[in-house]
C-alpha atoms as a PDB file:
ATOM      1  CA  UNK A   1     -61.219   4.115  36.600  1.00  0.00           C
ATOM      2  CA  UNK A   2     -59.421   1.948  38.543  1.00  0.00           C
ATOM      3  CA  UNK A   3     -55.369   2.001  39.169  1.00  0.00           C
ATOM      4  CA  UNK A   4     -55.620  -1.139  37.207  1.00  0.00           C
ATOM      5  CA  UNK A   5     -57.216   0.316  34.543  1.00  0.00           C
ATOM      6  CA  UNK A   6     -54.702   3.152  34.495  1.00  0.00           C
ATOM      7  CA  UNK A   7     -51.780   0.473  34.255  1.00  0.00           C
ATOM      8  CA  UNK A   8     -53.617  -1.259  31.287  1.00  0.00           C
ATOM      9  CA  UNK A   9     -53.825   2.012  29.392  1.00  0.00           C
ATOM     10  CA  UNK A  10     -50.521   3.006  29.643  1.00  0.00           C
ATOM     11  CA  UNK A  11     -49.089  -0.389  29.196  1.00  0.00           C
ATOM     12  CA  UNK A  12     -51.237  -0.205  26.073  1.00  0.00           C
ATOM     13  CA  UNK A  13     -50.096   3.359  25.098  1.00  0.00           C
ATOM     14  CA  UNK A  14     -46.422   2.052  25.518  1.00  0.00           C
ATOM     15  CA  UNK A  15     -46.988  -0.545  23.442  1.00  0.00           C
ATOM     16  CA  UNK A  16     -48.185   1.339  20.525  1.00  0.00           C
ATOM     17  CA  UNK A  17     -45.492   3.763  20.740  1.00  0.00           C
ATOM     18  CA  UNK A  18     -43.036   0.399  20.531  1.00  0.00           C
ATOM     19  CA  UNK A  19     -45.157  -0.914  17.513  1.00  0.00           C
ATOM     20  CA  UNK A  20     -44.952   2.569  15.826  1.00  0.00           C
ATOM     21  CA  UNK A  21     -41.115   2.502  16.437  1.00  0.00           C
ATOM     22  CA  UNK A  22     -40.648  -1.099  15.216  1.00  0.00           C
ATOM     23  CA  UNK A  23     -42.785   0.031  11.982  1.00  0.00           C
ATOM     24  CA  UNK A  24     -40.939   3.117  12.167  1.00  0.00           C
ATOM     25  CA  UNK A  25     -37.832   0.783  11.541  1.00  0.00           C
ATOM     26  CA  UNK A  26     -39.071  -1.904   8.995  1.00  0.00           C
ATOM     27  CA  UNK A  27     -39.890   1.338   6.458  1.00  0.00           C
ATOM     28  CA  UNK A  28     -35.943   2.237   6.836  1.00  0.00           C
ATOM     29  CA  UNK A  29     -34.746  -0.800   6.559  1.00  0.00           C
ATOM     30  CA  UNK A  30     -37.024  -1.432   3.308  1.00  0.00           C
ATOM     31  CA  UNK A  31     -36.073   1.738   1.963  1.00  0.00           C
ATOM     32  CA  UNK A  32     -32.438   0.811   2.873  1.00  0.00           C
ATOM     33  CA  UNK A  33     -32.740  -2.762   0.876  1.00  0.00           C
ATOM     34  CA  UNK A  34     -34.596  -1.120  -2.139  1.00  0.00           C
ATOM     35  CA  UNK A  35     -32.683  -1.860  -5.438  1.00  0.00           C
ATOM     36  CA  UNK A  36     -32.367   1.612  -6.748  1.00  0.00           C
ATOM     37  CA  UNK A  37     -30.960   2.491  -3.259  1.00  0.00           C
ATOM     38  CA  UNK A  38     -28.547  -0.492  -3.436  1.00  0.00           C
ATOM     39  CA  UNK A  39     -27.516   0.449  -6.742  1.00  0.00           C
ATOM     40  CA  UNK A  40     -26.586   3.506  -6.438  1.00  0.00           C
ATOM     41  CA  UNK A  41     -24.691   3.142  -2.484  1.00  0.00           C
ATOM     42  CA  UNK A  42     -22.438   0.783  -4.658  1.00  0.00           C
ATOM     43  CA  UNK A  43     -22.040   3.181  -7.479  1.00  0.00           C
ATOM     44  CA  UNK A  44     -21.602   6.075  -5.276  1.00  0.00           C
ATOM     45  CA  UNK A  45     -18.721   3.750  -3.338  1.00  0.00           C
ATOM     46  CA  UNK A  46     -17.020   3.010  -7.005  1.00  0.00           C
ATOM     47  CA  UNK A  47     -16.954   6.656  -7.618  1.00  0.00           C
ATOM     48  CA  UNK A  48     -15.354   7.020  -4.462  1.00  0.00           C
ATOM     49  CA  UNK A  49     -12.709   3.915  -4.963  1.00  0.00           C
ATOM     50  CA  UNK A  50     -11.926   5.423  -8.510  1.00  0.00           C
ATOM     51  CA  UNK A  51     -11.307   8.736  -7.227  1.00  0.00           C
ATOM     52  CA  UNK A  52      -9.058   7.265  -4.254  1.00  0.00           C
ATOM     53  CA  UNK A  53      -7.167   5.280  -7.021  1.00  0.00           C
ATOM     54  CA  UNK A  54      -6.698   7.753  -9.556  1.00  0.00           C
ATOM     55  CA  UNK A  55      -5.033  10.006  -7.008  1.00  0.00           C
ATOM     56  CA  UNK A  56      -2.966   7.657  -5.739  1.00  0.00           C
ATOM     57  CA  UNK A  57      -2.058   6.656  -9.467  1.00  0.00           C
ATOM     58  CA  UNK A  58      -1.085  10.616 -10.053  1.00  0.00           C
ATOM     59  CA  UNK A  59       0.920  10.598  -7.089  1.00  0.00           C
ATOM     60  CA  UNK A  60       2.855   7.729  -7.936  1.00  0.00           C
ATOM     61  CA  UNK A  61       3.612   9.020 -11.553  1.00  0.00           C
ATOM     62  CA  UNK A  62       4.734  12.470  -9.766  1.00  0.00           C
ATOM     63  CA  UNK A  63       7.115  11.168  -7.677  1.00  0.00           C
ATOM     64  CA  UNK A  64       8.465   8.166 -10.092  1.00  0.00           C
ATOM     65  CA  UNK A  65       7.923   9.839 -13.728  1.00  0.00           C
ATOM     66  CA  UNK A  66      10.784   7.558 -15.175  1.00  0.00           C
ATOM     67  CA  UNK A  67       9.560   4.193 -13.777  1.00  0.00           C
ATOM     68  CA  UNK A  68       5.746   5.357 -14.879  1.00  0.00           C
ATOM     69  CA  UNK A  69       6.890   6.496 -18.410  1.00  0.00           C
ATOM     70  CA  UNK A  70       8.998   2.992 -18.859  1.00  0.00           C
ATOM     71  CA  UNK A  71       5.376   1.304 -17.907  1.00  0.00           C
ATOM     72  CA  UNK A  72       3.227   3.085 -20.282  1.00  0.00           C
ATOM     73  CA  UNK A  73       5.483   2.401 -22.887  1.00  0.00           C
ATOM     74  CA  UNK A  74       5.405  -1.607 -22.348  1.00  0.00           C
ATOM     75  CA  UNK A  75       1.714  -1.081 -22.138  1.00  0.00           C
ATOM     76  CA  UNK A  76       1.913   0.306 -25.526  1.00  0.00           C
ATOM     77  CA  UNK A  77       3.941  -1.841 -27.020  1.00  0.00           C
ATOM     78  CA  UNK A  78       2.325  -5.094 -25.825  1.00  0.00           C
ATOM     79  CA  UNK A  79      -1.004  -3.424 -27.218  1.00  0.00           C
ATOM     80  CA  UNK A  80       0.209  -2.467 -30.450  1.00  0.00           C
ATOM     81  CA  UNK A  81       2.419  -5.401 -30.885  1.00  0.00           C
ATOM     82  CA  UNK A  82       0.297  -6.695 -33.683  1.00  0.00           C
ATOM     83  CA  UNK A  83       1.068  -3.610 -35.898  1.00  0.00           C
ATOM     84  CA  UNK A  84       4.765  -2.942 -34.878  1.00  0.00           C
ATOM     85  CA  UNK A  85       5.378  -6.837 -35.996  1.00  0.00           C
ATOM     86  CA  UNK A  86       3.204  -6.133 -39.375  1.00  0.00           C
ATOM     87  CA  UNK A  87       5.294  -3.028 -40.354  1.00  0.00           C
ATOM     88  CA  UNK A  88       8.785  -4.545 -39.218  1.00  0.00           C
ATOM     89  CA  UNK A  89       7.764  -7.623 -41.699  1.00  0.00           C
ATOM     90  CA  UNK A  90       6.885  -5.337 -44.060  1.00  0.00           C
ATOM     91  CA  UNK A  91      10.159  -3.667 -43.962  1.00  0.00           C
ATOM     92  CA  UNK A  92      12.359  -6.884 -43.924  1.00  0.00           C
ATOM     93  CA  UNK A  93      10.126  -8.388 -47.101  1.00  0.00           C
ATOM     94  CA  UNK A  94      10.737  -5.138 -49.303  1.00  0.00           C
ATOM     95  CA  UNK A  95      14.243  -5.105 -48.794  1.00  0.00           C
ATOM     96  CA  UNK A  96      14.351  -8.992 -49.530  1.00  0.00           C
ATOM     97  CA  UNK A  97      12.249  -7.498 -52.787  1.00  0.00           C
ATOM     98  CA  UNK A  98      14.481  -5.074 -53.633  1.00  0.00           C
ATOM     99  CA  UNK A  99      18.117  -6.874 -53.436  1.00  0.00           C
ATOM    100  CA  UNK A 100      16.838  -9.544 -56.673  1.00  0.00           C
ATOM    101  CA  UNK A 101      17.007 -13.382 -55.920  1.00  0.00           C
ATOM    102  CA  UNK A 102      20.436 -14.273 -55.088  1.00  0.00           C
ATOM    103  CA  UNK A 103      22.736 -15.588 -57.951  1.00  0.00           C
ATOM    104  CA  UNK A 104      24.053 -18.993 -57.118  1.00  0.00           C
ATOM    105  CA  UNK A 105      27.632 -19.685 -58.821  1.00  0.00           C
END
């Protein structure tokens, strides 16, 4: 075998060893891309965001119970507003109810 020959051979060898990388590659990158692998990298980060939030959320009630108490409240009430306004109605009608009509004289 000539020295060319020898060159040939290893450039060929060298070359295979870049395809095998390159292919090497494309099958992480597809299993990278894949759906379920998507998927669940985002869910994973969510998990992570709602765990970073919720502690942040306890710490904040910890050190400002008043202020976090004075929000849940407002929460309430602007979510049970419907009901509060029904039963303070209801209260104002039945004591309209039970004073009579008013006598005009």
């Amino acid at each position: 075998m000539s020295a060319a020959d020898i060159r040939i051979a290893e450039k060929r060898g060298q070359a295979d060893a870049a395809r095998d990388a390159l292919l090497g590659t494309v099958e992480e990158i597809k299993d990278r891309l894949a759906p379920g692998t998507l998927a669940s990298d985002a869910w994973e980060g969510a998990k992570e965001k709602g765990v970073s939030v919720a502690s942040g959320a306890v710490d904040s009630v910890i050190q400002r119970p008043v202020l976090a108490a004075g929000v849940a409240a407002g929460a309430a009430l602007i979510i049970a507003r419907k009901p509060i306004f029904s039963l303070l109605a209801g209260l104002f009608t039945d004591n309209d109810r039970k004073a009579g009509p008013k006598n005009k004289e």
